[in-house]
Protein backbone atom coordinates (compact mmCIF):
# COMPACT_ATOMS: atom_id res chain seq x y z
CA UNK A 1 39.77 116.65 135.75
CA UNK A 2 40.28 118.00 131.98
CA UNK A 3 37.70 121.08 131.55
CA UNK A 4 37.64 121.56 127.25
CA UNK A 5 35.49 123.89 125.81
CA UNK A 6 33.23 123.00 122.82
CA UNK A 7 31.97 125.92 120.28
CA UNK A 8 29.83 125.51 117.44
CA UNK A 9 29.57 128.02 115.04
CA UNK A 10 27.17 128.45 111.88
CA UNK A 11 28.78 126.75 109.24
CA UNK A 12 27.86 123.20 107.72
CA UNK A 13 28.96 120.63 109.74
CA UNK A 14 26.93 119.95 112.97
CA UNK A 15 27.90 116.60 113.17
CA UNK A 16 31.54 116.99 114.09
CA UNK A 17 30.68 119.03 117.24
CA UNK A 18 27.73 116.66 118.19
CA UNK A 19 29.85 114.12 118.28
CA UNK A 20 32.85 115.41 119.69
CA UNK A 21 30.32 116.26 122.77
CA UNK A 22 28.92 111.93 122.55
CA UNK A 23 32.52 110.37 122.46
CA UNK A 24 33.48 113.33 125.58
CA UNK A 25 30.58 112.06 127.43
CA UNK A 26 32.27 108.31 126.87
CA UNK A 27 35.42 109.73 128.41
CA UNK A 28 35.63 109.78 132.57
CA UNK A 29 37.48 112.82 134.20
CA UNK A 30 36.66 115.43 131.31
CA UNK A 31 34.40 118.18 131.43
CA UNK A 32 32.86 119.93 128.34
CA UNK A 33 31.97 123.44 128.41
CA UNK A 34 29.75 123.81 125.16
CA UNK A 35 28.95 127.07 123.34
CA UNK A 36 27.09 127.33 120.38
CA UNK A 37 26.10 130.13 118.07
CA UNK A 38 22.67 130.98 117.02
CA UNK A 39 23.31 129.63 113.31
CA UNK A 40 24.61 126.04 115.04
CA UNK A 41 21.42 125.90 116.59
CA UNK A 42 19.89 126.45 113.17
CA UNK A 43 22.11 124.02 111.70
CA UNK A 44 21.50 121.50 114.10
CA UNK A 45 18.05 121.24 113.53
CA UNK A 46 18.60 121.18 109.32
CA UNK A 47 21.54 118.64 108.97
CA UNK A 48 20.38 116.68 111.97
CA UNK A 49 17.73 114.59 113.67
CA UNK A 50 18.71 115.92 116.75
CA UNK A 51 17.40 119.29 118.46
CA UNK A 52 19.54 122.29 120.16
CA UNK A 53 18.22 120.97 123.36
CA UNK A 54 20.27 117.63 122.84
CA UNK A 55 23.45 118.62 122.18
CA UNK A 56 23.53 121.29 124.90
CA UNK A 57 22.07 117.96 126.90
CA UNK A 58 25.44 116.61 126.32
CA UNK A 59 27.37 119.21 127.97
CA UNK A 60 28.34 119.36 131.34
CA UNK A 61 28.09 123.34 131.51
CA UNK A 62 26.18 125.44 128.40
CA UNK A 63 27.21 128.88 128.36
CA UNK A 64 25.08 130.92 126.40
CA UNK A 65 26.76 132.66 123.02
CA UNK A 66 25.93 136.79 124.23
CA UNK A 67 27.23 135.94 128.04
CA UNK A 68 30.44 137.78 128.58
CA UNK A 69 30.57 137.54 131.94
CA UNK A 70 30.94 133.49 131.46
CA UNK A 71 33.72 131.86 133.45
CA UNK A 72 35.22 130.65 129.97
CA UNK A 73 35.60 134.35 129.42
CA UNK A 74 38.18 134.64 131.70
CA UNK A 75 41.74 133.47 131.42
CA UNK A 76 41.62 132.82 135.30
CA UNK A 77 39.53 130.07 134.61
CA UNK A 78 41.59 127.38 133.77
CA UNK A 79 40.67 125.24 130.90
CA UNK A 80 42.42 122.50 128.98
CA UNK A 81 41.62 124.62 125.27
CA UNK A 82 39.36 124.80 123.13
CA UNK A 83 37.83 123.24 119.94
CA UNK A 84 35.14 124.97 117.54
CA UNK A 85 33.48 122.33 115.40
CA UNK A 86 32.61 123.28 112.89
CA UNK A 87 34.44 126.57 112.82
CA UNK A 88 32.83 128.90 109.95
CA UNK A 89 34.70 131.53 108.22
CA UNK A 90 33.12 134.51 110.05
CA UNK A 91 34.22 133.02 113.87
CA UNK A 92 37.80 131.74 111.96
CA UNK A 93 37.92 136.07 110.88
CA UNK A 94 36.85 137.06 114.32
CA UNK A 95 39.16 134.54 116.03
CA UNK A 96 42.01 135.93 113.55
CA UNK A 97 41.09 139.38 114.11
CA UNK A 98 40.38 139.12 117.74
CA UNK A 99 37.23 140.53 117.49
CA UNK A 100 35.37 139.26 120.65
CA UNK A 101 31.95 140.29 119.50
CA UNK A 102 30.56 137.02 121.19
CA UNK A 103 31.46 134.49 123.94
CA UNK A 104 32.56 132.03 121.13
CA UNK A 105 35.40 133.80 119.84
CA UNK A 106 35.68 135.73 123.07
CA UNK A 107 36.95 132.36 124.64
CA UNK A 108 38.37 131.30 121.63
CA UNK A 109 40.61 134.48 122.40
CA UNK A 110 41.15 133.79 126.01
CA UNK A 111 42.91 130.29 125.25
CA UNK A 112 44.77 131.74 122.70
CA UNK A 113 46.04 134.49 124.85
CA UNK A 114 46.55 132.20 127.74
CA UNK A 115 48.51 129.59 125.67
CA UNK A 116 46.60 126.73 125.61
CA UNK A 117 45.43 124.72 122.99
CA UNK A 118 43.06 126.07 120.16
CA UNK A 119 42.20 123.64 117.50
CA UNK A 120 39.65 124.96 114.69
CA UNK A 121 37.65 123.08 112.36
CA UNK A 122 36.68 125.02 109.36
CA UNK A 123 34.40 123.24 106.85
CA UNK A 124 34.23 125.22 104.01
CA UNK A 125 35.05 124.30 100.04
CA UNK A 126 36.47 125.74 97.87
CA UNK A 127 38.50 128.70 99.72
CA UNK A 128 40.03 132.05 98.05
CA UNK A 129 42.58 134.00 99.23
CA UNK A 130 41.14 135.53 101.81
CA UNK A 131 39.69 132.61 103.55
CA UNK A 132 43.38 131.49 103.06
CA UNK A 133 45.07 134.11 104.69
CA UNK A 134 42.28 133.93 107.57
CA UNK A 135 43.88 130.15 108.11
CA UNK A 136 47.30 131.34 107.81
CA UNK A 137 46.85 134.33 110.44
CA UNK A 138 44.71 131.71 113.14
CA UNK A 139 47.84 129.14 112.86
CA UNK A 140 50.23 132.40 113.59
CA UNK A 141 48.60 133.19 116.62
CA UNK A 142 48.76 129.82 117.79
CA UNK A 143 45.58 127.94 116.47
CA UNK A 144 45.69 124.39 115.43
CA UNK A 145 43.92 124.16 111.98
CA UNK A 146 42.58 120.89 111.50
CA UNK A 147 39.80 120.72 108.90
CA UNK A 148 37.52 117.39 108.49
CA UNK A 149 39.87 115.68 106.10
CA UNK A 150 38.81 111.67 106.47
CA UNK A 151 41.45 109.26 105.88
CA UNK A 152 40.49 106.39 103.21
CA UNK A 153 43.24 103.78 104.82
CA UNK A 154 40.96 103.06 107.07
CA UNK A 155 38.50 101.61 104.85
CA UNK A 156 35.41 103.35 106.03
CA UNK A 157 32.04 101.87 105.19
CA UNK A 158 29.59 104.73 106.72
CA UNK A 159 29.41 108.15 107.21
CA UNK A 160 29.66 107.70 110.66
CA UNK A 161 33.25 105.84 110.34
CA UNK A 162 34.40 109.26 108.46
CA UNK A 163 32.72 111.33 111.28
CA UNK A 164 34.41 109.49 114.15
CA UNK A 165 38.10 109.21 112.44
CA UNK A 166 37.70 113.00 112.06
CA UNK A 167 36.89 113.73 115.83
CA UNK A 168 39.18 111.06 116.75
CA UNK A 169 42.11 112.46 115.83
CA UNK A 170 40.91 115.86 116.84
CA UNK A 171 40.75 113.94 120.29
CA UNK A 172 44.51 112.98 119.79
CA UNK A 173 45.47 116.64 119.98
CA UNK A 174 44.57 116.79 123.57
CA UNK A 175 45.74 113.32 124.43
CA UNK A 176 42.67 111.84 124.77
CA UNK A 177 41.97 108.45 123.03
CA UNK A 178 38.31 106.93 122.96
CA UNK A 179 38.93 103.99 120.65
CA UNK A 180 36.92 105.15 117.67
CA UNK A 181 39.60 105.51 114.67
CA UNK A 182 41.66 102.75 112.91
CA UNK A 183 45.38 103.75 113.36
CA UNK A 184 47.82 103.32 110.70
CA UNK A 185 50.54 100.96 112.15
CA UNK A 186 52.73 100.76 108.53
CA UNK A 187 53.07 98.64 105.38
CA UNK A 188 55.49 97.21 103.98
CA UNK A 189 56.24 94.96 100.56
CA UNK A 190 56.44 90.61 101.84
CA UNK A 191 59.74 90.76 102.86
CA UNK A 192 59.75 94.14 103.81
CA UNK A 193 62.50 95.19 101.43
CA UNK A 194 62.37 98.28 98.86
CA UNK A 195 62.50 95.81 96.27
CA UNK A 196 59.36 94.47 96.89
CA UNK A 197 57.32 98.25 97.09
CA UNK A 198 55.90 99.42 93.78
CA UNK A 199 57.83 101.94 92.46
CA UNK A 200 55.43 105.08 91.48
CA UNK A 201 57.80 107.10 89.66
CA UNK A 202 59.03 104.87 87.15
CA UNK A 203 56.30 105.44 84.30
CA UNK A 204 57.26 109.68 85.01
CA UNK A 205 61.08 108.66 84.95
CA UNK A 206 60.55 106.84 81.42
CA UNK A 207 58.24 110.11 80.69
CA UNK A 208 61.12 112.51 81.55
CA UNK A 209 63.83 110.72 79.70
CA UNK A 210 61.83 110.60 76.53
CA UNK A 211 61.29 114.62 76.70
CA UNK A 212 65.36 114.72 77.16
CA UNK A 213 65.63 112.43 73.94
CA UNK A 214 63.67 113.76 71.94
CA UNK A 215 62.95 117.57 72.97
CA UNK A 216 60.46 119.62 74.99
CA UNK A 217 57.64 118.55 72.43
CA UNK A 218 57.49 114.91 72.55
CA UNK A 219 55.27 114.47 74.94
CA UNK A 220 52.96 117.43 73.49
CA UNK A 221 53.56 117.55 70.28
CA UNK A 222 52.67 120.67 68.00
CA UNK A 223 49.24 120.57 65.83
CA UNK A 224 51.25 120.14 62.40
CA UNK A 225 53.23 116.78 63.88
């Protein structure tokens, strides 16, 4: 039996842990510890047509967010990891700072410390340097960083499809496959020789060998030209 913990923290971006929690309760021999944050409630009930009550619904044990003495504070309690979705940028600081003000980072921490798998979703746009270096400290101490980044090969026609590829391959990351993303499985040209690939460097090539011609001001050329 897999035991993953679920957090949801207060940033934009509900969705991704709902349904995480829906495609978990799809999967036999895993059980979700959820914990969410007051603000995830919050968020819940603006992005959503669901309430707080139904997502915790879809956890097999709800811990609440002040409890300290939770089991999934403890690094005795063995867990499989961890993912916060969405992760916001005060939990990613508190994870990256260890500052355990609250079960959610507190057992963010725990994994962390006890080497198991920690994958964060951050959903936030655009980032400055400090949200930066946040990311960059997290993956140092051993967090996966995997922010909602839909692929397009997949030709997605609804929201949902870029919600599910998202959570799908968050799924991958703890081997766990529920059948809900289009995998890439290669392309090649007819024959399946080079020749027959389009060749997306030529037009810079020509660009580059005109500059060498011709000078650095070819392709820009000064106002009086």
């Amino acid at each position: 039996m897999k035991k993953l913990i679920v957090g949801m923290s207060g940033s934009s971006g509900a969705i991704y842990g709902i349904r995480l929690l829906e495609i978990l309760q799809t999967i036999s021999g895993v059980e979700t510890h959820l914990v969410m944050s007051p603000y995830a409630k919050l968020n819940v009930d603006i992005e959503t047509s669901h309430s707080a009550k139904y997502v915790e619904g879809l956890a097999d044990v709800v811990h609440g967010h002040g409890n300290q003495a939770a089991s999934i504070a403890s690094g005795s309690f063995r867990t499989d990891g961890m993912v916060i979705a969405p992760c916001s940028m005060k939990t990613l600081s508190a994870i990256a700072n260890s500052y355990a003000d609250s079960l959610l980072v507190r057992a963010a921490d725990v994994v962390l410390k006890e080497r198991r798998p920690l994958v964060l979703m951050p959903r936030e746009s655009p980032l400055h340097v400090g949200h930066c270096k946040l990311l960059y400290e997290a993956a140092q101490l051993g967090a996966v960083i995997s922010p909602p980044m839909p692929a397009f090969y997949s030709q997605p026609e609804t929201i949902d499809d870029l919600v599910n590829h998202s959570v799908g391959r968050i799924l991958d990351l703890f081997d766990l496959d529920a059948g809900i993303i289009k995998r890439w499985s290669g392309k090649t040209g007819r024959s399946g020789n080079k020749e027959d690939l389009p060749a997306p460097h030529a037009e810079p090539q020509r660009a580059v060998k005109q500059t060498q011609e011709n000078g650095p001001n070819a392709l820009y050329p000064r106002p009086d030209q």
